[in-house]
Protein backbone atom coordinates (compact mmCIF):
# COMPACT_ATOMS: atom_id res chain seq x y z
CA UNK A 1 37.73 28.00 54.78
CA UNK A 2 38.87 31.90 53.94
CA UNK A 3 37.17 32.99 57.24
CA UNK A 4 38.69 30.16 58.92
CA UNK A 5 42.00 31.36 57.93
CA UNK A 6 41.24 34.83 58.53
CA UNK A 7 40.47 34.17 61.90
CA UNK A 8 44.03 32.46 62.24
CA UNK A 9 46.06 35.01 61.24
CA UNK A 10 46.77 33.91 57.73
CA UNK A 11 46.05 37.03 55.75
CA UNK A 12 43.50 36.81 52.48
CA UNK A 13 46.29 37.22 49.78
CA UNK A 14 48.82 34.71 51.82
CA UNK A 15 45.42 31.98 51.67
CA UNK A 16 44.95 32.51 47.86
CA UNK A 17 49.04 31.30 47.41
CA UNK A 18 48.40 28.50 49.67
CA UNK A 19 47.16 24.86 48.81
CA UNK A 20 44.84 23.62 50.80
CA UNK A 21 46.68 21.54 52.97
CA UNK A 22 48.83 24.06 53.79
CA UNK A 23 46.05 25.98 54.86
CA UNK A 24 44.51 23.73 57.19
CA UNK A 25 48.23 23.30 58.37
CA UNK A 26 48.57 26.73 59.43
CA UNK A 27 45.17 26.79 61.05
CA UNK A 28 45.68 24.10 63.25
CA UNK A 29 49.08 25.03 64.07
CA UNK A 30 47.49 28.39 65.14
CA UNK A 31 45.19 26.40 67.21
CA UNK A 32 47.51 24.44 68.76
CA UNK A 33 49.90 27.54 69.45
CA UNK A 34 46.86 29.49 71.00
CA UNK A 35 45.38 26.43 73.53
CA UNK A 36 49.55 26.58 74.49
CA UNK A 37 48.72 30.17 75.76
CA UNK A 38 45.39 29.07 77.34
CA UNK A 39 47.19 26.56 79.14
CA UNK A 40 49.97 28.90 80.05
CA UNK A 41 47.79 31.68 81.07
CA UNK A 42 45.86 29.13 83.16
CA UNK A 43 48.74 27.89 85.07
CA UNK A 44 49.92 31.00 86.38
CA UNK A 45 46.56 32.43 86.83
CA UNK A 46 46.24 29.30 89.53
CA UNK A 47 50.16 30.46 90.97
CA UNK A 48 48.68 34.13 91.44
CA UNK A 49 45.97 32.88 93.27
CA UNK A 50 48.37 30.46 95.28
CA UNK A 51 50.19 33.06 96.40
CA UNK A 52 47.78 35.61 97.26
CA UNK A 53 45.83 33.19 99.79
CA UNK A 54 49.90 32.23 100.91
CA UNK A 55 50.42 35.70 101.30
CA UNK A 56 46.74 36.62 102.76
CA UNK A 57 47.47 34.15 104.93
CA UNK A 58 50.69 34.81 106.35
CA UNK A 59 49.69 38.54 106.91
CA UNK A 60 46.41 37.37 108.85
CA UNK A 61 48.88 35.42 111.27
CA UNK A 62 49.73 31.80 109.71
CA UNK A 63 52.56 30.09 109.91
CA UNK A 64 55.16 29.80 107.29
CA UNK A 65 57.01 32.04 105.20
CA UNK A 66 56.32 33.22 101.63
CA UNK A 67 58.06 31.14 98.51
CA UNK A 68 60.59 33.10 96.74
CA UNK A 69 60.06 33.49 92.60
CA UNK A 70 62.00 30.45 91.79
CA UNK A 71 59.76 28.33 93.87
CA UNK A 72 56.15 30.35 92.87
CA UNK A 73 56.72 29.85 89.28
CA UNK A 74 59.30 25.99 88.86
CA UNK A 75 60.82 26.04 85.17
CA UNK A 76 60.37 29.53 84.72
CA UNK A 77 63.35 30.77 86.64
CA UNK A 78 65.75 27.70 86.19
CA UNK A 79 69.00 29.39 84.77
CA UNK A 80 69.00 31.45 87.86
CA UNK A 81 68.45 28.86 90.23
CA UNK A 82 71.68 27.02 88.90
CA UNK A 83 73.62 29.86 88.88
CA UNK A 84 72.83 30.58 92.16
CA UNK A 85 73.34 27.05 93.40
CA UNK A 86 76.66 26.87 91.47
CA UNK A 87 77.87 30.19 93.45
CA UNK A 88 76.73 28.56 96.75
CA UNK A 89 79.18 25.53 95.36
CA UNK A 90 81.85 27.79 94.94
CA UNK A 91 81.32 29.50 98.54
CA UNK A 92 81.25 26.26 100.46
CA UNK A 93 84.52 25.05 98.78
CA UNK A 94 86.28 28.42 99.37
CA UNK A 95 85.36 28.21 103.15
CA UNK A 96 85.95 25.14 103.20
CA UNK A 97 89.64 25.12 101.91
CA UNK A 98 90.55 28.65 104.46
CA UNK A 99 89.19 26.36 107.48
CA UNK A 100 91.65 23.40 106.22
């Protein structure tokens, strides 16, 4: 079990203070945590590759244009995308009130 915590991150002294359940807590929180990453990493591996055939692509002569950030990576960007879209609010409504 010391290697397996080792391995973790949980540092020899730290696993000697530590009851045993608390150990095994730790590891598999460390496992979940690091298939989290996997997944992560993963995801926008597949995006990269996405956008380099888009991108490929377009440059060889296809149609279509290449997505901005916000729409490459969804979620990632969101607070951006709303403040954006909020601005675009406020533009409409201000051109809209100096046509009335």
């Amino acid at each position: 079990m010391l290697l397996n915590a080792l391995d973790s991150g949980i540092k020899e002294l730290e696993f000697w203070d530590m009851t045993p359940g608390e150990v095994v807590r730790a590891i598999k929180s460390r496992i979940r945590v690091r298939d989290t990453e996997a997944r992560e990493r993963a995801s926008y591996d597949y995006i990269l590759a996405n956008l380099i055939v888009k991108g490929v692509g377009i440059t060889l002569g296809a149609s279509g244009n290449f997505p901005s950030i916000e729409e490459a990576y969804p979620g990632v960007f969101d607070e951006i995308v709303k403040e954006r879209n909020k601005q675009l609010q406020e533009q409409k409504m201000n051109l809209s009130a100096a046509r009335f």
